[in-house]
N, C-alpha and C. Protein backbone atom coordinates (compact mmCIF):
# COMPACT_ATOMS: atom_id res chain seq x y z
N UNK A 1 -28.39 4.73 -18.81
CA UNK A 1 -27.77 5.38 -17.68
C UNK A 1 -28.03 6.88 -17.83
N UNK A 2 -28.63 7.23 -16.61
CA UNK A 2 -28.69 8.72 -17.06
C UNK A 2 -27.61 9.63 -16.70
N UNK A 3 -27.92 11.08 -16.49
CA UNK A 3 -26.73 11.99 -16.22
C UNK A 3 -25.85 11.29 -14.45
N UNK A 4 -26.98 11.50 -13.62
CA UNK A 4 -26.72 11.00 -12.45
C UNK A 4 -25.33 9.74 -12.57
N UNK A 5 -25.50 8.96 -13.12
CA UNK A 5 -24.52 7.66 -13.74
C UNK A 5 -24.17 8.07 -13.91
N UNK A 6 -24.11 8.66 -15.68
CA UNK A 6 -22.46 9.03 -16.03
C UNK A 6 -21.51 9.92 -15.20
N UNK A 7 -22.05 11.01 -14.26
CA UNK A 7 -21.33 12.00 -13.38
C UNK A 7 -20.02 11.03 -12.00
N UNK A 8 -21.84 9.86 -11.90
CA UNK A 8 -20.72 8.64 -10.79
C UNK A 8 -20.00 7.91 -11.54
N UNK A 9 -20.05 7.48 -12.45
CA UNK A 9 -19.08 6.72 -13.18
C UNK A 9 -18.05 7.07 -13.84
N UNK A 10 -18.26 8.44 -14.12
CA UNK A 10 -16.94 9.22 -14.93
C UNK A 10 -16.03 9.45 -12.92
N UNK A 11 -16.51 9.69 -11.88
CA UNK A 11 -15.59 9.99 -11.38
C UNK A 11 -15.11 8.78 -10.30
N UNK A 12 -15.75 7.36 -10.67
CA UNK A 12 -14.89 6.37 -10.60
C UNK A 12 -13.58 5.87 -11.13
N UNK A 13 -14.35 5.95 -12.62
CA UNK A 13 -13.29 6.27 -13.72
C UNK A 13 -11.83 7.15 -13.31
N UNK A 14 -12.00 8.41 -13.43
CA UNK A 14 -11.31 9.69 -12.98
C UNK A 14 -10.17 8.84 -12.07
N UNK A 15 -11.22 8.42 -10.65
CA UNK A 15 -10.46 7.99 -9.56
C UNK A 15 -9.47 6.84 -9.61
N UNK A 16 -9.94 5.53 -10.21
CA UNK A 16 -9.01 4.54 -11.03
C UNK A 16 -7.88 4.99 -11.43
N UNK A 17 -8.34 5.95 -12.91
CA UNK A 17 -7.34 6.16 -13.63
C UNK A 17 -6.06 7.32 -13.22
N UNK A 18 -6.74 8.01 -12.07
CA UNK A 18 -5.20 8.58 -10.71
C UNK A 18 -4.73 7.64 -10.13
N UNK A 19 -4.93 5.91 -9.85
CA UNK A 19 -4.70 5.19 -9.37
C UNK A 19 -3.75 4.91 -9.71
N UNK A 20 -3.84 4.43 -10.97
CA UNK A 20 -2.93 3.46 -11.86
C UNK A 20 -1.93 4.37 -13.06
N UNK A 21 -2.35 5.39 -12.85
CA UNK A 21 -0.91 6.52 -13.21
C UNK A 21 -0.13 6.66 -12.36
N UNK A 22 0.97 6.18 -12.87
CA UNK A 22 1.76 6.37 -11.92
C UNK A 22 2.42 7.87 -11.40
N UNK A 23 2.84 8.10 -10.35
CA UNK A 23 3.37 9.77 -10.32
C UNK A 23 2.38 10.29 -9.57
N UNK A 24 2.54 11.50 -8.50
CA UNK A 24 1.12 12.40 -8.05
C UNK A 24 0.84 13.49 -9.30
N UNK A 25 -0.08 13.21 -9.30
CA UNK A 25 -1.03 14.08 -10.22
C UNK A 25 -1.62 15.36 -9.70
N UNK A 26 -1.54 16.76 -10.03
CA UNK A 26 -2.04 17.76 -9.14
C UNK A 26 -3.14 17.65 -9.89
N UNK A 27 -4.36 17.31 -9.60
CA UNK A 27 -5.66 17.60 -10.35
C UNK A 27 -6.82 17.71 -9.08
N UNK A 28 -7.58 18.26 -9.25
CA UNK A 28 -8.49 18.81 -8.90
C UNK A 28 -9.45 17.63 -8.85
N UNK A 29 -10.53 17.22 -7.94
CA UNK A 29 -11.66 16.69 -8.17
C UNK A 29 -12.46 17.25 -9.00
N UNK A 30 -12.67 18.27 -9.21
CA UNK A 30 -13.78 18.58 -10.36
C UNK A 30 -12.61 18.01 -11.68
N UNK A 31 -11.15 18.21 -11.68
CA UNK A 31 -10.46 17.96 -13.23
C UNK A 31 -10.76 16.44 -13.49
N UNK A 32 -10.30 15.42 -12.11
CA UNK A 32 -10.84 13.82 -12.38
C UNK A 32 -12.16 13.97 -12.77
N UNK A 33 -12.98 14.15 -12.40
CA UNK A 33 -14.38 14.02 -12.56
C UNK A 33 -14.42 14.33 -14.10
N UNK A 34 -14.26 15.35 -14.42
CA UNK A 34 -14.40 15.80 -16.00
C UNK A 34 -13.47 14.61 -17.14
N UNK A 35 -12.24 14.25 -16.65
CA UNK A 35 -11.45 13.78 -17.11
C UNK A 35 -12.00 12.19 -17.34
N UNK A 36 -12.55 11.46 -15.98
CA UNK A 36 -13.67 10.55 -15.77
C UNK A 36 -14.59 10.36 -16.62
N UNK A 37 -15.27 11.34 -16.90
CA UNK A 37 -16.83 12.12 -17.77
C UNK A 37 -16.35 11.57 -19.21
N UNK A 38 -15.11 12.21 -19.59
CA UNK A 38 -14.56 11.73 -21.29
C UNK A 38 -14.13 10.56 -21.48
N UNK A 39 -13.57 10.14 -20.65
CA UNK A 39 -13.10 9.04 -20.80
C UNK A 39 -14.19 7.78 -20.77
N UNK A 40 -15.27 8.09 -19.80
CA UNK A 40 -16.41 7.27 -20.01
C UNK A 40 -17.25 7.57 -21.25
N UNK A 41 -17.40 8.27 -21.48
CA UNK A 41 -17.80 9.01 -23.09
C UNK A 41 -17.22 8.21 -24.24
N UNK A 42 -15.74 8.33 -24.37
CA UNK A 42 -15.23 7.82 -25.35
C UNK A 42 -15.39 6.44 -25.02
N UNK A 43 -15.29 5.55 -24.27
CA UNK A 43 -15.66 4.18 -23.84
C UNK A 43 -16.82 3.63 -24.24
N UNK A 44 -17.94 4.29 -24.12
CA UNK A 44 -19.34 3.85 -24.81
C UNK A 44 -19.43 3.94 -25.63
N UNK A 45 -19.04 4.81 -26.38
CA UNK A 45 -18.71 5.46 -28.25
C UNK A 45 -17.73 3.93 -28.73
N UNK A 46 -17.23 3.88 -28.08
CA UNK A 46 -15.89 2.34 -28.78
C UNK A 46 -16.69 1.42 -28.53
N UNK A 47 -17.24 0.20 -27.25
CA UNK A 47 -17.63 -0.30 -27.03
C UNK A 47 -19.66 -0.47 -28.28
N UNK A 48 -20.14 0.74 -28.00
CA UNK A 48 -20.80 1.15 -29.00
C UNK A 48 -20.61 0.75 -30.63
N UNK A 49 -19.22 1.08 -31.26
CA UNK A 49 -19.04 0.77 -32.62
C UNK A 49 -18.41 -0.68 -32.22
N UNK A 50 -18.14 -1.02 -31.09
CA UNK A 50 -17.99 -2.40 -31.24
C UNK A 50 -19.11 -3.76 -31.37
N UNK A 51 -20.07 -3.17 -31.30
CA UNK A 51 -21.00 -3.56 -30.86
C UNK A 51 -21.30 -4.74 -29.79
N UNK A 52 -20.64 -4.08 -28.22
CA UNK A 52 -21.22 -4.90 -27.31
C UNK A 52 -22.14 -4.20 -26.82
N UNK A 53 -22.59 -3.41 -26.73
CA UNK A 53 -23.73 -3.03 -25.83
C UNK A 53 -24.29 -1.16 -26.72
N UNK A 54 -24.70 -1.40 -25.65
CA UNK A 54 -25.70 0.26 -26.45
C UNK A 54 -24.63 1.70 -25.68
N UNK A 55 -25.37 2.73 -26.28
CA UNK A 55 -23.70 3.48 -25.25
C UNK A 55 -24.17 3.82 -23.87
N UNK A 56 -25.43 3.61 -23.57
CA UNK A 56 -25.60 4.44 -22.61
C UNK A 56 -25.72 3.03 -21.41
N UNK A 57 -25.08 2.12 -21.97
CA UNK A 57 -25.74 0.65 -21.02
C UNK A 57 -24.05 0.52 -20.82
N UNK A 58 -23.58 0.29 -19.37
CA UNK A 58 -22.52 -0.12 -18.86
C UNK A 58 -22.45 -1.50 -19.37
N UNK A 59 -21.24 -1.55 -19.73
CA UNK A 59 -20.50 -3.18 -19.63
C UNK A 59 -19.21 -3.07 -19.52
N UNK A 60 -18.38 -4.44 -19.41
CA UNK A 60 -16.88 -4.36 -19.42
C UNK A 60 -16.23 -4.03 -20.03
N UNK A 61 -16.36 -4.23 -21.48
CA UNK A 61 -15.44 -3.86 -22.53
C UNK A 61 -15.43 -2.13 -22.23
N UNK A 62 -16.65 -1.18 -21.93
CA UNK A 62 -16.45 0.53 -22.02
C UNK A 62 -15.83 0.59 -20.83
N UNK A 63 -16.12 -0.41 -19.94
CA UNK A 63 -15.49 0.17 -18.62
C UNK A 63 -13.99 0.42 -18.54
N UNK A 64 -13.52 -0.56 -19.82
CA UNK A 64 -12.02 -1.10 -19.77
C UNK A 64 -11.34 0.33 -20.83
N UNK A 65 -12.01 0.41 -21.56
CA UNK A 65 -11.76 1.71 -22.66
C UNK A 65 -11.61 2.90 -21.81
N UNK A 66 -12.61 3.19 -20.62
CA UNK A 66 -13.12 4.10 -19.97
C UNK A 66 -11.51 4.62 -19.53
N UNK A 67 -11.46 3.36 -18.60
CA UNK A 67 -10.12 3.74 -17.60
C UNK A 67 -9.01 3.73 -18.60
N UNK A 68 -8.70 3.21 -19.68
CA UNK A 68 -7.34 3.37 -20.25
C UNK A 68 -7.82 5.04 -21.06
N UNK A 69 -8.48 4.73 -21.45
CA UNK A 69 -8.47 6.90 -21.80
C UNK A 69 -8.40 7.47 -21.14
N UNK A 70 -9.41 7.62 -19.64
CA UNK A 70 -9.16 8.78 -18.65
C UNK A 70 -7.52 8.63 -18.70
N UNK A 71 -6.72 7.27 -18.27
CA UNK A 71 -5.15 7.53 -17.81
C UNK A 71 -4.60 8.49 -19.57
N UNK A 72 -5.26 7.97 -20.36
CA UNK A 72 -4.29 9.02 -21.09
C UNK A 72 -4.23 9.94 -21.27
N UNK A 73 -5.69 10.56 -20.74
CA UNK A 73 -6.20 11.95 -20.81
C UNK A 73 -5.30 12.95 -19.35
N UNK A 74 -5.84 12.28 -18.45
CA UNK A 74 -4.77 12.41 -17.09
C UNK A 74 -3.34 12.90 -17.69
N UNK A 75 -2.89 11.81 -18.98
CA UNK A 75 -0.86 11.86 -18.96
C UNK A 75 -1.00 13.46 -20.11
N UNK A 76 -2.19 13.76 -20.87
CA UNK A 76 -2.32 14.79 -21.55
C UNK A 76 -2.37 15.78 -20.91
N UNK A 77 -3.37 16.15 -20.06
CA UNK A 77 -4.25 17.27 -18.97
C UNK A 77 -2.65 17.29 -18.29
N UNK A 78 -1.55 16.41 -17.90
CA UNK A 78 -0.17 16.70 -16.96
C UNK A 78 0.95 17.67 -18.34
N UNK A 79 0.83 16.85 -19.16
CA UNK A 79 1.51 17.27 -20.17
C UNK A 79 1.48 19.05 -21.18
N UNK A 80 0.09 18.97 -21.60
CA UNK A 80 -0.52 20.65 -21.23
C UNK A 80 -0.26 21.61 -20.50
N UNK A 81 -0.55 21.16 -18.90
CA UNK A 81 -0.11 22.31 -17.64
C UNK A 81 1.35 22.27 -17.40
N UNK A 82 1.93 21.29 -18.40
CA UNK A 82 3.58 21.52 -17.85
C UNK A 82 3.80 21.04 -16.84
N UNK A 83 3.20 20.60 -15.63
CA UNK A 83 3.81 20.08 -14.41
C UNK A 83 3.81 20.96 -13.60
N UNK A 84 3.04 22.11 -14.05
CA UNK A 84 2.60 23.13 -12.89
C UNK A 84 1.50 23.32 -12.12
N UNK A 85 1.48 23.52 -10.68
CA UNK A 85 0.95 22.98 -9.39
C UNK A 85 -0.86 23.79 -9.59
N UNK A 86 -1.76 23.34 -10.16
CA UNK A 86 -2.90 24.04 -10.01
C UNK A 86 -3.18 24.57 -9.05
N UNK A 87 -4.11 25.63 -8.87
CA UNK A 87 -4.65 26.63 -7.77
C UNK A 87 -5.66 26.24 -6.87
N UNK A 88 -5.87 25.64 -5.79
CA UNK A 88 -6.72 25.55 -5.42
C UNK A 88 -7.72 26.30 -4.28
């Protein structure tokens, strides 16, 4: 998967994982997207030492890693700013 992928897939990711957090989230599309980006990152890296697939090759197991990190990264990135309203 190249950059192109990971950019769409981290901000699927991103988008999911605002889904299924519960609460409104003030984040930014560029913050999901980035937040998306790591969380798909760390997903291929796990999936990777798990050895189902290679990191840069989508499968279920990273996809599943993907979205439960972005949400925790999301409950971190809320937790950090304090609950204060970003600038847009």
């Amino acid at each position: 998967m190249g950059i192109i992928g990971f950019l769409v897939f981290g901000l699927i990711v991103g988008a999911l994982a605002r889904l299924i957090k519960p609460g409104r989230q003030n984040l930014s599309i560029l913050m999901t997207l980035v937040l998306g980006v790591v969380g798909s990152l760390i997903g291929g890296v796990v999936a990777t030492a798990l050895g189902t697939g290679d990191f840069g090759e989508l499968n279920v197991l990273g996809a599943i890693v993907a979205i439960v990190a972005a949400v925790l990264l999301i409950g971190v990135a809320e937790g950090v700013s304090g609950g204060r309203r970003s600038v847009r």
